[in-house]
N, C-alpha and C. Protein backbone atom coordinates (compact mmCIF):
# COMPACT_ATOMS: atom_id res chain seq x y z
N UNK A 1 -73.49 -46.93 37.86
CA UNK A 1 -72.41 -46.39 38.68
C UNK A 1 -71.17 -47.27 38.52
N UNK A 2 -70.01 -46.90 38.20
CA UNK A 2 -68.99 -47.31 37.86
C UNK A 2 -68.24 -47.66 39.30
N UNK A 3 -67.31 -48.46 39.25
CA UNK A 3 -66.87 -49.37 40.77
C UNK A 3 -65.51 -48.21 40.82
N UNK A 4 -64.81 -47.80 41.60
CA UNK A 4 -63.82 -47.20 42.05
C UNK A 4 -62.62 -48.12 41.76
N UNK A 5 -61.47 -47.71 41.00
CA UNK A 5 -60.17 -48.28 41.35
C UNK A 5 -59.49 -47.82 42.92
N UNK A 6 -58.95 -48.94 43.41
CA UNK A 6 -57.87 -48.11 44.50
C UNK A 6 -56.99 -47.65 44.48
N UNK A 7 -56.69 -46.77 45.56
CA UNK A 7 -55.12 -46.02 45.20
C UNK A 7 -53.83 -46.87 46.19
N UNK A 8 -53.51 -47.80 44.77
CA UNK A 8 -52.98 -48.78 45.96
C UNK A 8 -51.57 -48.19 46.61
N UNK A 9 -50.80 -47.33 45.28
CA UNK A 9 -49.76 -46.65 46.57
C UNK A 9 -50.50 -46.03 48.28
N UNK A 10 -51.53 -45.54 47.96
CA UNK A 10 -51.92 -45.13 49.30
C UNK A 10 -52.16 -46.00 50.20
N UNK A 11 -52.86 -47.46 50.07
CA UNK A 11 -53.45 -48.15 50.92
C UNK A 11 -52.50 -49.45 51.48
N UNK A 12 -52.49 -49.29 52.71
CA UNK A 12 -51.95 -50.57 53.25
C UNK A 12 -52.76 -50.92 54.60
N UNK A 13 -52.25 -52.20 54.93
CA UNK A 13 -52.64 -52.91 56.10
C UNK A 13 -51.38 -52.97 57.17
N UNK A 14 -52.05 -52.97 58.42
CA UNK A 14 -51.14 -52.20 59.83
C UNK A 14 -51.85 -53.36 60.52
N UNK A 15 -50.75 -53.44 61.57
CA UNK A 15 -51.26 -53.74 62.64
C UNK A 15 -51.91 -52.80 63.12
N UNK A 16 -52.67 -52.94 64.00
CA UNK A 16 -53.76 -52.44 65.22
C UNK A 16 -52.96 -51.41 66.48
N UNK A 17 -53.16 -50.27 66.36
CA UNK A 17 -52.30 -49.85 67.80
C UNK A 17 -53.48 -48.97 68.84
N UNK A 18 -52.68 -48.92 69.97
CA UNK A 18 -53.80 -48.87 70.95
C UNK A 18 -54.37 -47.38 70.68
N UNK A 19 -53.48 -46.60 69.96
CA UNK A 19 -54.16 -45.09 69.29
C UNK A 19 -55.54 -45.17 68.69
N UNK A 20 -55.65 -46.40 68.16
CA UNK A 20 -56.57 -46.72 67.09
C UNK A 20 -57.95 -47.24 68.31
N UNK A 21 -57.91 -47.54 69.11
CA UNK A 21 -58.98 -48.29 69.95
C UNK A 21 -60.24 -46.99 69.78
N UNK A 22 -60.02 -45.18 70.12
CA UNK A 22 -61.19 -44.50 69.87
C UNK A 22 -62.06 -44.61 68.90
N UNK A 23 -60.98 -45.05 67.62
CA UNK A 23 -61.78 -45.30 66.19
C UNK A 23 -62.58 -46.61 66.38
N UNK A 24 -62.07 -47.79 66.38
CA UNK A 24 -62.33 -48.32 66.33
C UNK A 24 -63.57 -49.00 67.15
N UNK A 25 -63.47 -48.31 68.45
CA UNK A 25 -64.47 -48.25 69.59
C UNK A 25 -66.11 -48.05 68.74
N UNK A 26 -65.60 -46.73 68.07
CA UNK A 26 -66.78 -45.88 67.84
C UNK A 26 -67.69 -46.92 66.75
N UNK A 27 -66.53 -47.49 66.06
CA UNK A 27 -67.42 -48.59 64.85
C UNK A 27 -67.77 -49.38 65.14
N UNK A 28 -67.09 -50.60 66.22
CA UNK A 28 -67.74 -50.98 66.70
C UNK A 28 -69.32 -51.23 67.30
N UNK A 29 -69.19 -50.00 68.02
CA UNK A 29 -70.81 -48.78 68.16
C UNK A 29 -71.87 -48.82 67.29
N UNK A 30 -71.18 -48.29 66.22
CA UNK A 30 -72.48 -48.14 65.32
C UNK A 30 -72.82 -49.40 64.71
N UNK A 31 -74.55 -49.14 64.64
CA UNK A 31 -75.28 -49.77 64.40
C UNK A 31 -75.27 -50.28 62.88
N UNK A 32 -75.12 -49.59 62.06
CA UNK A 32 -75.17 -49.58 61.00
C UNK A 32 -74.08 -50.60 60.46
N UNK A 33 -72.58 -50.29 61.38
CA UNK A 33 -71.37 -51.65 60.86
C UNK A 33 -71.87 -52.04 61.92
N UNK A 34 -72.21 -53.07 63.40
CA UNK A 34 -72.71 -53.95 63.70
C UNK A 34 -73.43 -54.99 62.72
N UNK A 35 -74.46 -54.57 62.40
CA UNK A 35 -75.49 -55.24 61.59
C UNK A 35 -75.06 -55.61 60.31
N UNK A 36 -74.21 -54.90 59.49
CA UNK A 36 -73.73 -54.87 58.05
C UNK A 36 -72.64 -56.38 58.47
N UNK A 37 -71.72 -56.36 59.96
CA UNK A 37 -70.74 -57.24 59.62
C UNK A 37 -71.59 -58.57 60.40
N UNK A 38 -72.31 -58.25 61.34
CA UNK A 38 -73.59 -59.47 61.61
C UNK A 38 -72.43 -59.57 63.34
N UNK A 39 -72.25 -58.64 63.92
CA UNK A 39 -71.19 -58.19 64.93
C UNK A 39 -71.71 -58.28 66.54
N UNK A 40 -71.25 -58.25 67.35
CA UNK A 40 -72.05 -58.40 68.32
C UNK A 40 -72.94 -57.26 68.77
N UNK A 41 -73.87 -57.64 69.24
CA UNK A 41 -75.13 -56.86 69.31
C UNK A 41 -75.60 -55.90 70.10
N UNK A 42 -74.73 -55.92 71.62
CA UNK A 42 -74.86 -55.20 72.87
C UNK A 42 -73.85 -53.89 72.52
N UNK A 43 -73.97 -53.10 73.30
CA UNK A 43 -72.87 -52.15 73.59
C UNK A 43 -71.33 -52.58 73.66
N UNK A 44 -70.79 -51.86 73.24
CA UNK A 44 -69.20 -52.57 73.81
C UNK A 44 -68.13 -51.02 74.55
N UNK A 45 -67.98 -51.51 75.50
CA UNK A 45 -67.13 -50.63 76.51
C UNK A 45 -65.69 -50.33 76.00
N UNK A 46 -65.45 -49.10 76.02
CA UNK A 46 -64.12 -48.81 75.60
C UNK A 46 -62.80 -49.12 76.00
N UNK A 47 -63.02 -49.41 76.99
CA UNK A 47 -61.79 -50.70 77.71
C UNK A 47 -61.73 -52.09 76.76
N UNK A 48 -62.85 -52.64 76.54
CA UNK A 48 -63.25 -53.98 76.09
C UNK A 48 -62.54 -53.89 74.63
N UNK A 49 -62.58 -52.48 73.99
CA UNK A 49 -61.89 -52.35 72.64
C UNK A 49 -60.07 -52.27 73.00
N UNK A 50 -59.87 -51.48 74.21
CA UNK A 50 -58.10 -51.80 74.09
C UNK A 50 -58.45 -53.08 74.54
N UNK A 51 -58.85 -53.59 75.67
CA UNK A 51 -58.57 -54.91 75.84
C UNK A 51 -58.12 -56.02 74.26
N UNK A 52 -59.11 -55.87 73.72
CA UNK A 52 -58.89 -56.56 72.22
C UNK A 52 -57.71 -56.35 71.56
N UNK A 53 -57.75 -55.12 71.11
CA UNK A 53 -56.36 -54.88 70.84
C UNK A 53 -55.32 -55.48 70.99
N UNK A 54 -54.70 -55.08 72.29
CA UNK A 54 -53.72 -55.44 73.27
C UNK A 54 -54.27 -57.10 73.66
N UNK A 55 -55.02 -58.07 73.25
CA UNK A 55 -54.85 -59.47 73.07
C UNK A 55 -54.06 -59.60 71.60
N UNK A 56 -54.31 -59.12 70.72
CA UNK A 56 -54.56 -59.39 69.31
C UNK A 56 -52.89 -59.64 69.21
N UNK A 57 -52.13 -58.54 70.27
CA UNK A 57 -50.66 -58.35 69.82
C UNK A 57 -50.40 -59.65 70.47
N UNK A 58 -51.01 -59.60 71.59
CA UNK A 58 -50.24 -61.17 72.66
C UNK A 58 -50.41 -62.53 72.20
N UNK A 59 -51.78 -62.79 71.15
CA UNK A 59 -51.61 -64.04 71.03
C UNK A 59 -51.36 -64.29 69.36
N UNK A 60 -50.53 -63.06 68.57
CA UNK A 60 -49.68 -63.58 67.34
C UNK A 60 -50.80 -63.72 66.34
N UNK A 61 -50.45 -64.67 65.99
CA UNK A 61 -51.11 -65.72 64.82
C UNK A 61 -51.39 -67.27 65.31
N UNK A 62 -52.21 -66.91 66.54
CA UNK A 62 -52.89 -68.32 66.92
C UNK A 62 -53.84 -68.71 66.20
N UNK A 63 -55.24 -67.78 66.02
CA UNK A 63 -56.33 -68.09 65.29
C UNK A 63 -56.47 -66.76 64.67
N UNK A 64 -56.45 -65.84 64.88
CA UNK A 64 -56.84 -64.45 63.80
C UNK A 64 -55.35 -63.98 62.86
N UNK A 65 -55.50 -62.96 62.03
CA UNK A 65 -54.56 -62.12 61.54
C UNK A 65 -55.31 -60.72 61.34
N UNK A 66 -55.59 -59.95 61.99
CA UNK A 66 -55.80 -58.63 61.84
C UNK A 66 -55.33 -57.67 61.70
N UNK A 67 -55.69 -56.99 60.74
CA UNK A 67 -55.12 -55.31 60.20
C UNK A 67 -55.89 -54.26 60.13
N UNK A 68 -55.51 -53.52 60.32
CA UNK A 68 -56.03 -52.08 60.45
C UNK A 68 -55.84 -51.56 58.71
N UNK A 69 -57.08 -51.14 58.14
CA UNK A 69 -57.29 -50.30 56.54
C UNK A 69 -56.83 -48.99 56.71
N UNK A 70 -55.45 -48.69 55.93
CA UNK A 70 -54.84 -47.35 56.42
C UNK A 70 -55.15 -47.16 54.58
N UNK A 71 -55.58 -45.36 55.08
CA UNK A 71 -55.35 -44.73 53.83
C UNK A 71 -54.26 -43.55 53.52
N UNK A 72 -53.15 -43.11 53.18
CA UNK A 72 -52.23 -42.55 53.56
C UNK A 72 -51.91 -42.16 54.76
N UNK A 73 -51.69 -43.40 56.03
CA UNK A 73 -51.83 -43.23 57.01
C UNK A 73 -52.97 -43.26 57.79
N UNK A 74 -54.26 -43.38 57.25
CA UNK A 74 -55.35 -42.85 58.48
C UNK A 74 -56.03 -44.06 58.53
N UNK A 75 -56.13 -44.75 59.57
CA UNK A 75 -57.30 -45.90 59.79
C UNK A 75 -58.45 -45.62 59.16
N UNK A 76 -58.96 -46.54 58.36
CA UNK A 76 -60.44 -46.44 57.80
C UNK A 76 -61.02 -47.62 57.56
N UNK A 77 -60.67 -48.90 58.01
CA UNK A 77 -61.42 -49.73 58.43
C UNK A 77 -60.45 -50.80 58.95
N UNK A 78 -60.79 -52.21 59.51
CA UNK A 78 -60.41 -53.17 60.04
C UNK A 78 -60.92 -54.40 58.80
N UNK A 79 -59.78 -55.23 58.43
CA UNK A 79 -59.92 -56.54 57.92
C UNK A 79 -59.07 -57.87 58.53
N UNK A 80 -59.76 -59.01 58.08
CA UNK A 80 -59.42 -59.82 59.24
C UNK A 80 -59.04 -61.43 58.44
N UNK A 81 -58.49 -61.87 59.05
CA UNK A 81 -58.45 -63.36 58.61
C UNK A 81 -58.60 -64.26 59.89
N UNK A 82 -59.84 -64.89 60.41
CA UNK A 82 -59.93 -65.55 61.97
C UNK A 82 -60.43 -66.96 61.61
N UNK A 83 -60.73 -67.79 62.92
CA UNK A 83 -61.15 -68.87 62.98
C UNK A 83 -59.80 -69.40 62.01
N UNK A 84 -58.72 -69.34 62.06
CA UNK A 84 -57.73 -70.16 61.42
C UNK A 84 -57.34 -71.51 61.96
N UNK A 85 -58.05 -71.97 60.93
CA UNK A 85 -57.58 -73.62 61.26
C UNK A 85 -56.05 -74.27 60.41
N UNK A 86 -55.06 -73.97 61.39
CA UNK A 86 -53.51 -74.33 60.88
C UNK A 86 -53.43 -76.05 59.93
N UNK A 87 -54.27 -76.67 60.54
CA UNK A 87 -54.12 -78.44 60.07
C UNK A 87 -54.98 -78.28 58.75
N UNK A 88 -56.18 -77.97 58.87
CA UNK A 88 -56.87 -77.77 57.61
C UNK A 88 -56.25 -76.72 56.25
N UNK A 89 -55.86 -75.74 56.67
CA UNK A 89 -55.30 -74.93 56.15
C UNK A 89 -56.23 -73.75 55.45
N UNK A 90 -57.38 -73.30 56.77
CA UNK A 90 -58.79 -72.57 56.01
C UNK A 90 -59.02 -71.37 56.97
N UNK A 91 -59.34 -70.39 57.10
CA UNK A 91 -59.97 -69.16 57.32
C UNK A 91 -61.07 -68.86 57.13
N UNK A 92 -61.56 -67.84 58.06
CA UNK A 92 -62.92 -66.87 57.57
C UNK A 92 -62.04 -65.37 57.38
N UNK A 93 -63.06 -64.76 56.60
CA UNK A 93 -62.68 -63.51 55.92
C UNK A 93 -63.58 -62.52 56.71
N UNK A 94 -63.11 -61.72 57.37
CA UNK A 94 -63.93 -60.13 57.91
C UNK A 94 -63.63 -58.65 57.65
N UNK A 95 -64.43 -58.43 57.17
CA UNK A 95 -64.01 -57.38 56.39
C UNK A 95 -65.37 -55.89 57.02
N UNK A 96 -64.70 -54.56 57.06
CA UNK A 96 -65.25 -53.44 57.32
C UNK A 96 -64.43 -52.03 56.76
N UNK A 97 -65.19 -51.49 56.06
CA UNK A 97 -64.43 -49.68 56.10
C UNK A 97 -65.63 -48.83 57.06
N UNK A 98 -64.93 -48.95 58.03
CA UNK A 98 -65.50 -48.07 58.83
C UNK A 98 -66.37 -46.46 58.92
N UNK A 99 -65.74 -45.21 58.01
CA UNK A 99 -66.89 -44.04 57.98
C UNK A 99 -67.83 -44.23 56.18
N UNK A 100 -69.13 -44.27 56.35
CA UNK A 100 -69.64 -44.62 55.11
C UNK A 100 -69.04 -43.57 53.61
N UNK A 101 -68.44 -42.57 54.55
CA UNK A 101 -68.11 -41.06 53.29
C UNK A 101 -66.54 -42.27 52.35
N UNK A 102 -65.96 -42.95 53.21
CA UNK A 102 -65.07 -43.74 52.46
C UNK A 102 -65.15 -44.92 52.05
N UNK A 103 -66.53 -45.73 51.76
CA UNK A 103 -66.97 -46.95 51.12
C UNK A 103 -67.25 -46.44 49.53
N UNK A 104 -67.04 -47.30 48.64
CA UNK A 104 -67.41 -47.38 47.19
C UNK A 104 -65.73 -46.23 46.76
N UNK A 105 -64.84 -46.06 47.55
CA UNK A 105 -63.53 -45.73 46.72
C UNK A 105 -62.53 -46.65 46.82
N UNK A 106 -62.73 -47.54 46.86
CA UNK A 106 -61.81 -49.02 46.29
C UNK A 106 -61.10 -49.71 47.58
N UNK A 107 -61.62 -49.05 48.43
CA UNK A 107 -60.81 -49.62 49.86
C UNK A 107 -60.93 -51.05 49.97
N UNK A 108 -62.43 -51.52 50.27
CA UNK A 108 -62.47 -52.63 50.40
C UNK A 108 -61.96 -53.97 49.60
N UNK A 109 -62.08 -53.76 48.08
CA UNK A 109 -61.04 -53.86 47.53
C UNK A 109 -59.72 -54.54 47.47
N UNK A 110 -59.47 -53.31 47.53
CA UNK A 110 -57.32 -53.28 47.77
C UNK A 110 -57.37 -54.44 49.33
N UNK A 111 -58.07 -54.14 50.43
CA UNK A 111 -57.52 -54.95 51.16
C UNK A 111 -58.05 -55.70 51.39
N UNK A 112 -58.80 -56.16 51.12
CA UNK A 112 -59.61 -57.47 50.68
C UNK A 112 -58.45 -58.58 50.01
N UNK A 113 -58.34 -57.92 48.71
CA UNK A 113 -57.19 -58.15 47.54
C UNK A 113 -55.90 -58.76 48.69
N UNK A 114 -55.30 -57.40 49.35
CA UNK A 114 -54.40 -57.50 50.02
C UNK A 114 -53.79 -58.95 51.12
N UNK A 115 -55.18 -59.03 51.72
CA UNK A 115 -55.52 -60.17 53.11
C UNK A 115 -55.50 -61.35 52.39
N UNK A 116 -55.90 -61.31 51.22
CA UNK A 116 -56.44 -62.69 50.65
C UNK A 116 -54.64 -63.07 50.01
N UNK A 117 -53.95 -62.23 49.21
CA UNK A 117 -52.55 -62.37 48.99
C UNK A 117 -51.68 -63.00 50.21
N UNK A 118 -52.05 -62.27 51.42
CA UNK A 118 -51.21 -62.87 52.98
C UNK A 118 -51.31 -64.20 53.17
N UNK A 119 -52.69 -64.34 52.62
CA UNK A 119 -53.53 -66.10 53.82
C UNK A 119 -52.97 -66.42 52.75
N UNK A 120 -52.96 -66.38 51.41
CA UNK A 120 -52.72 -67.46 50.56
C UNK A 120 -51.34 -67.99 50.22
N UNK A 121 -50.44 -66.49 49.45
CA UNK A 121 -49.02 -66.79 49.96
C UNK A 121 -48.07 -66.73 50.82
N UNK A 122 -48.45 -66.13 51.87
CA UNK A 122 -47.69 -66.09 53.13
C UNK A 122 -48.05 -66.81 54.46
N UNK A 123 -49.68 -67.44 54.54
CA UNK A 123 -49.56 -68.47 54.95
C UNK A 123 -49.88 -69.81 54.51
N UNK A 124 -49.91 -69.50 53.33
CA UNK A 124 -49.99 -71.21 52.23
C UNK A 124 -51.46 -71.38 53.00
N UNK A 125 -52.96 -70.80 52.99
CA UNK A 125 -53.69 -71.44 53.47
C UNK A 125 -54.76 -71.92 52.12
N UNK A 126 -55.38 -73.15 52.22
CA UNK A 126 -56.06 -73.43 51.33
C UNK A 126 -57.19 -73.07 50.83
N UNK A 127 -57.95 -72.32 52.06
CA UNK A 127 -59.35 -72.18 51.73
C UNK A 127 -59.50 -70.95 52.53
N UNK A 128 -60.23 -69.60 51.86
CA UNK A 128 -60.19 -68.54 52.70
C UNK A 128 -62.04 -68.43 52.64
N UNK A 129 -63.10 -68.55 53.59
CA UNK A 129 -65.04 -68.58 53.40
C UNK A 129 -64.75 -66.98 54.19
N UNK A 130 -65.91 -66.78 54.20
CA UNK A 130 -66.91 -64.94 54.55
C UNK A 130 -68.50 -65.86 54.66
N UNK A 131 -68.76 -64.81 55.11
CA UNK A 131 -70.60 -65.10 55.34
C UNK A 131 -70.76 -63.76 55.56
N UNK A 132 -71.69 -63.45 55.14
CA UNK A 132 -72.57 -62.12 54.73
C UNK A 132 -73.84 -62.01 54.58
N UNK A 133 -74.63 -60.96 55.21
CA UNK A 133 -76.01 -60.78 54.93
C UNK A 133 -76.24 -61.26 53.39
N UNK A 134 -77.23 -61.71 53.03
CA UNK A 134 -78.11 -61.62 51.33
C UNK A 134 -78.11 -60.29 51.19
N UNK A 135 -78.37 -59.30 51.59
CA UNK A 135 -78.87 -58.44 51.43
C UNK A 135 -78.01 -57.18 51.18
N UNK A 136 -76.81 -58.01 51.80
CA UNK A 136 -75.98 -56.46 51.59
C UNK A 136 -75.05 -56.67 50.14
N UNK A 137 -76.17 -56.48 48.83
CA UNK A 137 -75.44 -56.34 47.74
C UNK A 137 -73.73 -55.37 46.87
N UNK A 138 -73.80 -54.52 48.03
CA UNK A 138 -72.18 -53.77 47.92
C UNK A 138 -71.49 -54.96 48.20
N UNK A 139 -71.55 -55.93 49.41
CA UNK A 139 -70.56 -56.56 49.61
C UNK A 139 -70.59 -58.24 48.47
N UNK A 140 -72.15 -58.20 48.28
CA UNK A 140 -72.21 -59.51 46.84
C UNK A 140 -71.12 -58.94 45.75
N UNK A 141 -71.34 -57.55 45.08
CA UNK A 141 -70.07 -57.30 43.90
C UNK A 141 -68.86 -57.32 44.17
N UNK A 142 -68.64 -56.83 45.57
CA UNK A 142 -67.14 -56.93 45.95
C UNK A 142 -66.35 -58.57 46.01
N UNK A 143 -67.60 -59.36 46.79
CA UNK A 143 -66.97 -60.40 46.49
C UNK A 143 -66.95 -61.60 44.80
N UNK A 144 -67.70 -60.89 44.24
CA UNK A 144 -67.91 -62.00 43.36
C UNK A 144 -66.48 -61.37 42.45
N UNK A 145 -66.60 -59.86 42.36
CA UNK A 145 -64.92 -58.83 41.76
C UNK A 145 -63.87 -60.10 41.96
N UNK A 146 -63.91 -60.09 43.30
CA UNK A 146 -62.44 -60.36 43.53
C UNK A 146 -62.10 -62.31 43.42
N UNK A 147 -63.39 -62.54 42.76
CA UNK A 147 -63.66 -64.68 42.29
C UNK A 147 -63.82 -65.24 43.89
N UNK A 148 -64.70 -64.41 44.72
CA UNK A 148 -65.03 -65.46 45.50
C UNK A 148 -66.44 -66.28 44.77
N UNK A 149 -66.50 -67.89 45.05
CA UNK A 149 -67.66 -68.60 45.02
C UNK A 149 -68.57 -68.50 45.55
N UNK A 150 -70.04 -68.18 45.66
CA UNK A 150 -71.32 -68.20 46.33
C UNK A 150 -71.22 -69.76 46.58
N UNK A 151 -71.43 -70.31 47.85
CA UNK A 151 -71.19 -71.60 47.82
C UNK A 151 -72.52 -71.85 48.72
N UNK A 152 -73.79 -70.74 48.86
CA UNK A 152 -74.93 -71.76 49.32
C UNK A 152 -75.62 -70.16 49.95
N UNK A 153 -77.02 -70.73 50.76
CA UNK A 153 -77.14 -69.76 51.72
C UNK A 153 -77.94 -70.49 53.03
N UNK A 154 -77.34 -69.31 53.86
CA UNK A 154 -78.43 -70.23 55.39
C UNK A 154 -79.73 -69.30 55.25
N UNK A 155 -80.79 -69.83 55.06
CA UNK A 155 -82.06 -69.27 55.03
C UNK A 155 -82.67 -68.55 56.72
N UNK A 156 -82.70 -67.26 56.48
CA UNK A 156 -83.61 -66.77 57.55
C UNK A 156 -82.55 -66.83 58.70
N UNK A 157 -80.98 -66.53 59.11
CA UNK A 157 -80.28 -67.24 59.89
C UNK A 157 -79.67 -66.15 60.54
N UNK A 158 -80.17 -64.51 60.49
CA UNK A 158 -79.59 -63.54 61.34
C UNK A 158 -80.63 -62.86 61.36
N UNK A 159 -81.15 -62.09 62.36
CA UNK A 159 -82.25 -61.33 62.58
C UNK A 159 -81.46 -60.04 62.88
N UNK A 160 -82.53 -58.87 61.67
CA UNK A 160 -82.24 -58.11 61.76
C UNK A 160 -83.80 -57.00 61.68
N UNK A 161 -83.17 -55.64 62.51
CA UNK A 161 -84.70 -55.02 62.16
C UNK A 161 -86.18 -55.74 62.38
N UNK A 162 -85.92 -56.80 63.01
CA UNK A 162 -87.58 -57.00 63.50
C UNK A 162 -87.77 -58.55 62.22
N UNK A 163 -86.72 -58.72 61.58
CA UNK A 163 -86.84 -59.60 60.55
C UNK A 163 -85.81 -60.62 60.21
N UNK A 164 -86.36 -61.76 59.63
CA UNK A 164 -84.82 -62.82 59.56
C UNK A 164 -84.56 -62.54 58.22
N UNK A 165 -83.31 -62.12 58.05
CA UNK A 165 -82.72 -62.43 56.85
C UNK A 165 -81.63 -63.40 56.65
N UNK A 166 -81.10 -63.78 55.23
CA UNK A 166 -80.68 -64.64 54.78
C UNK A 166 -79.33 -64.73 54.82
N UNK A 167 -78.41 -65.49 54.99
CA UNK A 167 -76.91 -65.21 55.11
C UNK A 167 -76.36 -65.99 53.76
N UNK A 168 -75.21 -64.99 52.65
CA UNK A 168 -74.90 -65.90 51.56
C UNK A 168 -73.43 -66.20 52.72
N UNK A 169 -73.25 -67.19 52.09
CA UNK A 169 -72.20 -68.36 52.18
C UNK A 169 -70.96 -68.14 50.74
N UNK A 170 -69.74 -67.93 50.88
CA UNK A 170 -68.72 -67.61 50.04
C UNK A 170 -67.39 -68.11 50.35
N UNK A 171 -66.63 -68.59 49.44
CA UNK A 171 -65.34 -68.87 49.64
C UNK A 171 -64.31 -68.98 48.21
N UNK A 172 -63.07 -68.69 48.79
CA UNK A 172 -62.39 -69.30 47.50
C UNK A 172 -61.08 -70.10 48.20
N UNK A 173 -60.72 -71.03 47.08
CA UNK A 173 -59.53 -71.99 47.36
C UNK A 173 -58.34 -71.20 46.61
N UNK A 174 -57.17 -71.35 47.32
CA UNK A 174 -55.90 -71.27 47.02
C UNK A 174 -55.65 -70.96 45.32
N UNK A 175 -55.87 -72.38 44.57
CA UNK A 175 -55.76 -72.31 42.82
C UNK A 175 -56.59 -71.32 42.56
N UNK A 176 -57.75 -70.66 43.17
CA UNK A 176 -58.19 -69.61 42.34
C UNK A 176 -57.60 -68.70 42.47
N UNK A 177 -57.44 -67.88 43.37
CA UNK A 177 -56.41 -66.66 43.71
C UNK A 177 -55.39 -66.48 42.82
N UNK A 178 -55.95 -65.16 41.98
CA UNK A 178 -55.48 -64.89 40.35
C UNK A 178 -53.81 -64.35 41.02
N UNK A 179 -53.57 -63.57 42.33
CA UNK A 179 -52.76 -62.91 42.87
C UNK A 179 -51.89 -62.09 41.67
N UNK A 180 -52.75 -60.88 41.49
CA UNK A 180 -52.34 -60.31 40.34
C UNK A 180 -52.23 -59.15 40.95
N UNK A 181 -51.62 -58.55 41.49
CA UNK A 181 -52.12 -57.01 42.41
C UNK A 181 -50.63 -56.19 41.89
N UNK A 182 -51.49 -55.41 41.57
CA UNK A 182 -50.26 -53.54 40.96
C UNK A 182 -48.86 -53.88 41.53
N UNK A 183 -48.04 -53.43 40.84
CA UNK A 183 -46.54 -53.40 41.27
C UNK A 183 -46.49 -52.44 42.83
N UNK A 184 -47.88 -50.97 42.86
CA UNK A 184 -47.68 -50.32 43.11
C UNK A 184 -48.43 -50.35 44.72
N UNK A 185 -49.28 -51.66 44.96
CA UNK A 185 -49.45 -52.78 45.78
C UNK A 185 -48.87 -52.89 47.26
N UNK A 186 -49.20 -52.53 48.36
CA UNK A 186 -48.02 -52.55 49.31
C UNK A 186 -48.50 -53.90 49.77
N UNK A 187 -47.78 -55.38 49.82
CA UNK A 187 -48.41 -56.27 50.08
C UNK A 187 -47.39 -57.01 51.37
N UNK A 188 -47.98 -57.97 51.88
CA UNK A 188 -47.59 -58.20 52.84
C UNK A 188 -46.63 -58.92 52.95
N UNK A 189 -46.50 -59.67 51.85
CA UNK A 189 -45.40 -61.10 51.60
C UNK A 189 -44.54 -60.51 50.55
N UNK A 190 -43.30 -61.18 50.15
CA UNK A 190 -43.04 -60.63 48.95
C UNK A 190 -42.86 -61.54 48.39
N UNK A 191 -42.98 -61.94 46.97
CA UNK A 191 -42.57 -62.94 46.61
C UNK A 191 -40.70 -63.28 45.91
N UNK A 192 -40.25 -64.88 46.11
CA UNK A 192 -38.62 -65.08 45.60
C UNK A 192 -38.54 -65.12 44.58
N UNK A 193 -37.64 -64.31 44.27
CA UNK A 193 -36.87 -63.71 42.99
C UNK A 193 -36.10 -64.81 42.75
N UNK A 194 -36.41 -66.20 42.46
CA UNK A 194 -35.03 -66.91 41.85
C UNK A 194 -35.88 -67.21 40.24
């Protein structure tokens, strides 16, 4: 099976608006992205999703950077850059396309691609890690695609289904980030023309 290009004129990253909390509510919800992003585990109340939201706008770029995965306009998943440590200059990477009918057409991808362009040239950060099930091999090709490092694993360290599975460990530094993305690219920074 051949990997999907994206349609990067179509795809960009948004802020979060409180329109978006039903969608996002609902993914939250399911079980299937719970477990895939290793997410919290209980129910979550639909207040508790604007609540989030409506923090996300109030506290800036303290520790997260979150965007909403628009595909000519339509939310289709949430990606993230959190746990930002400003002195170190490092991130974790979170990443979701929310309805499964739009995974494997290049979404994750493009804004993957996209987030990792922001943290690196727009906020000069040095080190962007992810942690991920072992198991969820869609997201092993996506990251190894885009030169993240396998940098270890925690053995047996999320229980899932009645069973412990394995969490890989991933990151990349600043000098790797090829930042090669389509003219046609809607990216977040731009780069100086001198």
């Amino acid at each position: 099976m051949g990997r999907a290009e994206p349609d990067w004129a179509a795809i960009g990253l948004t802020a979060l608006e409180a329109a978006d909390a039903p969608r996002i509510h609902a993914w939250q919800n399911d079980p299937a992205i719970r477990d895939l992003t290793m997410g919290f585990r209980g129910p979550i109340a639909s207040e508790t999703t604007v609540e989030w939201i409506r923090d996300l706008h109030e506290q800036g770029l303290r520790n997260r950077a979150v965007f909403g995965i628009r595909h000519d306009g339509v939310l289709r998943g949430v990606v993230q850059l959190h746990t930002i440590d400003w002195v170190q200059r490092t991130a974790m990477l979170g990443l979701y396309v929310g309805d499964s009918a739009d995974r494997g057409a290049g979404l994750g991808f493009a804004a993957t691609s996209l987030i990792l362009d922001y943290g690196f040239t727009g906020l000069d950060l040095h080190r962007i890690g992810l942690s991920v099930l072992a198991t969820n091999l869609a997201a092993d090709r996506l990251y190894q695609r885009l030169g993240f490092a396998r940098e270890g694993t925690l053995r047996a360290a999320y229980f899932l289904a009645g069973q412990r599975v394995d969490v890989a460990l991933y990151a990349m530094l600043q000098p790797d980030w090829p930042a090669k993305l389509p003219p046609t690219a809607k990216r977040l920074v731009l780069t100086p023309s001198f």
